[in-house]
Protein backbone atom coordinates (compact mmCIF):
# COMPACT_ATOMS: atom_id res chain seq x y z
CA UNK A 1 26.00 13.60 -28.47
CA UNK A 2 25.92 14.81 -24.83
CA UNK A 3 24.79 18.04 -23.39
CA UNK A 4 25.02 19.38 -20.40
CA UNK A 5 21.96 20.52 -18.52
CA UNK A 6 22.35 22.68 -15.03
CA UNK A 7 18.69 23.38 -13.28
CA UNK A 8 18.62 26.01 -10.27
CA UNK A 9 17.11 26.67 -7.01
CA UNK A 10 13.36 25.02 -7.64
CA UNK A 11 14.23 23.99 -10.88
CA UNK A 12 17.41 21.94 -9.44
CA UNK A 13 15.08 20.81 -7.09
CA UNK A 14 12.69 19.43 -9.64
CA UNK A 15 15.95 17.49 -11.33
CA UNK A 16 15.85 15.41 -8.29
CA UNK A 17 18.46 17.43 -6.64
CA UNK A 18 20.81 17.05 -9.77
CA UNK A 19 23.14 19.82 -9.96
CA UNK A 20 24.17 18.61 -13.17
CA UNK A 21 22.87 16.20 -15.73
CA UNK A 22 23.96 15.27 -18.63
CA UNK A 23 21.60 13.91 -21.87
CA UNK A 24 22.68 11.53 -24.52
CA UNK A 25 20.66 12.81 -27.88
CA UNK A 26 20.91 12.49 -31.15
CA UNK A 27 20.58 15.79 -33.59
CA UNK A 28 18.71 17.76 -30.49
CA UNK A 29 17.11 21.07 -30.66
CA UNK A 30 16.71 22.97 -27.02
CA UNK A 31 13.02 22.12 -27.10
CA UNK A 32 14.23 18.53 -27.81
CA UNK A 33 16.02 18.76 -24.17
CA UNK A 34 13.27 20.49 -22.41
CA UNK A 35 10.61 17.64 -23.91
CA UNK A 36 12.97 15.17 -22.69
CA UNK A 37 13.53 16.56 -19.32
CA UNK A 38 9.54 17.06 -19.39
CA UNK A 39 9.51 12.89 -19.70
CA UNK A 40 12.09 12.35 -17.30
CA UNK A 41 11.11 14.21 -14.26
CA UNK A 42 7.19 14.75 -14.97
CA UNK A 43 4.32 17.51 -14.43
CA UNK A 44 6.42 18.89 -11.45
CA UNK A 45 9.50 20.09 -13.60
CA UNK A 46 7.19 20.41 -17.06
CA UNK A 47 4.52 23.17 -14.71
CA UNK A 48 8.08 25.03 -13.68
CA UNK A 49 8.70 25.32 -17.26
CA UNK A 50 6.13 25.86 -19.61
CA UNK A 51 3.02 27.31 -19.05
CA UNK A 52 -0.28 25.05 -18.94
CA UNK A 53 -2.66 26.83 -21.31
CA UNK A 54 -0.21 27.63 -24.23
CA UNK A 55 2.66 25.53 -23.88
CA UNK A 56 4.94 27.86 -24.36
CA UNK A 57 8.47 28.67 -21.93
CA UNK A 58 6.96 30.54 -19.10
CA UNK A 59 8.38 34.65 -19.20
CA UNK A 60 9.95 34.13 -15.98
CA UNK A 61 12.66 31.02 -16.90
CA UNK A 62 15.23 32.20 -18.07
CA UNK A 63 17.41 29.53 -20.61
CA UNK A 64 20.79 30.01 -21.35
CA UNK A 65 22.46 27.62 -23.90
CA UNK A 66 26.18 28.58 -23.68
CA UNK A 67 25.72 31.22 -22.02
CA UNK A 68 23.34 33.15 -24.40
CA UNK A 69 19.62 33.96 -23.66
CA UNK A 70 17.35 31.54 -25.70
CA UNK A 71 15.07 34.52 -26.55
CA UNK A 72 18.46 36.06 -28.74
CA UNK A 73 19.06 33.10 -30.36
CA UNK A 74 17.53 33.11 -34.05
CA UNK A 75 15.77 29.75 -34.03
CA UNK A 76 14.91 29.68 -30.07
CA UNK A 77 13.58 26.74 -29.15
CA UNK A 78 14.33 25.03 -32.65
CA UNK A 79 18.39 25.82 -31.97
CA UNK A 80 19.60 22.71 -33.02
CA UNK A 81 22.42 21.44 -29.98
CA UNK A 82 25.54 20.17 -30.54
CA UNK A 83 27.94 17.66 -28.77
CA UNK A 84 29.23 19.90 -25.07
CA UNK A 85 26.65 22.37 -25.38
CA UNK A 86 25.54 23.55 -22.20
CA UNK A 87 22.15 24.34 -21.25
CA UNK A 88 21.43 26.32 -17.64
CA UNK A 89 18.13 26.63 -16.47
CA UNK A 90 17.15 29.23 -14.01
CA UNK A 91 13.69 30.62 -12.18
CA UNK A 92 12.78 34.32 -11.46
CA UNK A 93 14.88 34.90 -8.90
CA UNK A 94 13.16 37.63 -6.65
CA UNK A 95 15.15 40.21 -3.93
CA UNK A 96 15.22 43.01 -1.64
């Protein structure tokens, strides 16, 4: 199955520039994705993601998978993905 992943700002960046990408898996879970884009693109996307000491999804990334916070999903990071699902990824994004 293929599912689409869209990284922004520093996370794009850490995609190699990719504004889109998408991943060939078979029966994936989100965390599946994130693991895989951990292989794919190394310690420079995997530091803007999870958080060294506990290895969890840093509170400041926010991932959307169709358009619906990961956080409100019942099984989180063990949502199991299906063919066309889209996953965005996006970084505290800071104003004034």
């Amino acid at each position: 199955m293929k599912i689409k992943v869209k990284g922004y700002f520093t996370l794009r960046k850490a995609m190699d520039n990719k504004a889109v990408l998408e991943i060939e898996m078979k029966n994936a879970s989100l965390g599946d994705v994130l693991k895989d884009l951990s292989n794919r693109f190394g310690e420079g996307f995997s530091d803007l993601i999870f958080d060294p000491k506990t290895k969890e999804v840093k509170n400041h990334i926010s991932i959307l998978v169709n358009g619906r916070h990961y956080i409100f999903l019942p099984k989180r990071l063990a949502t199991e993905l299906k063919e066309g699902d889209e996953v965005a990824l996006f970084p505290q994004i800071a104003g004034g």
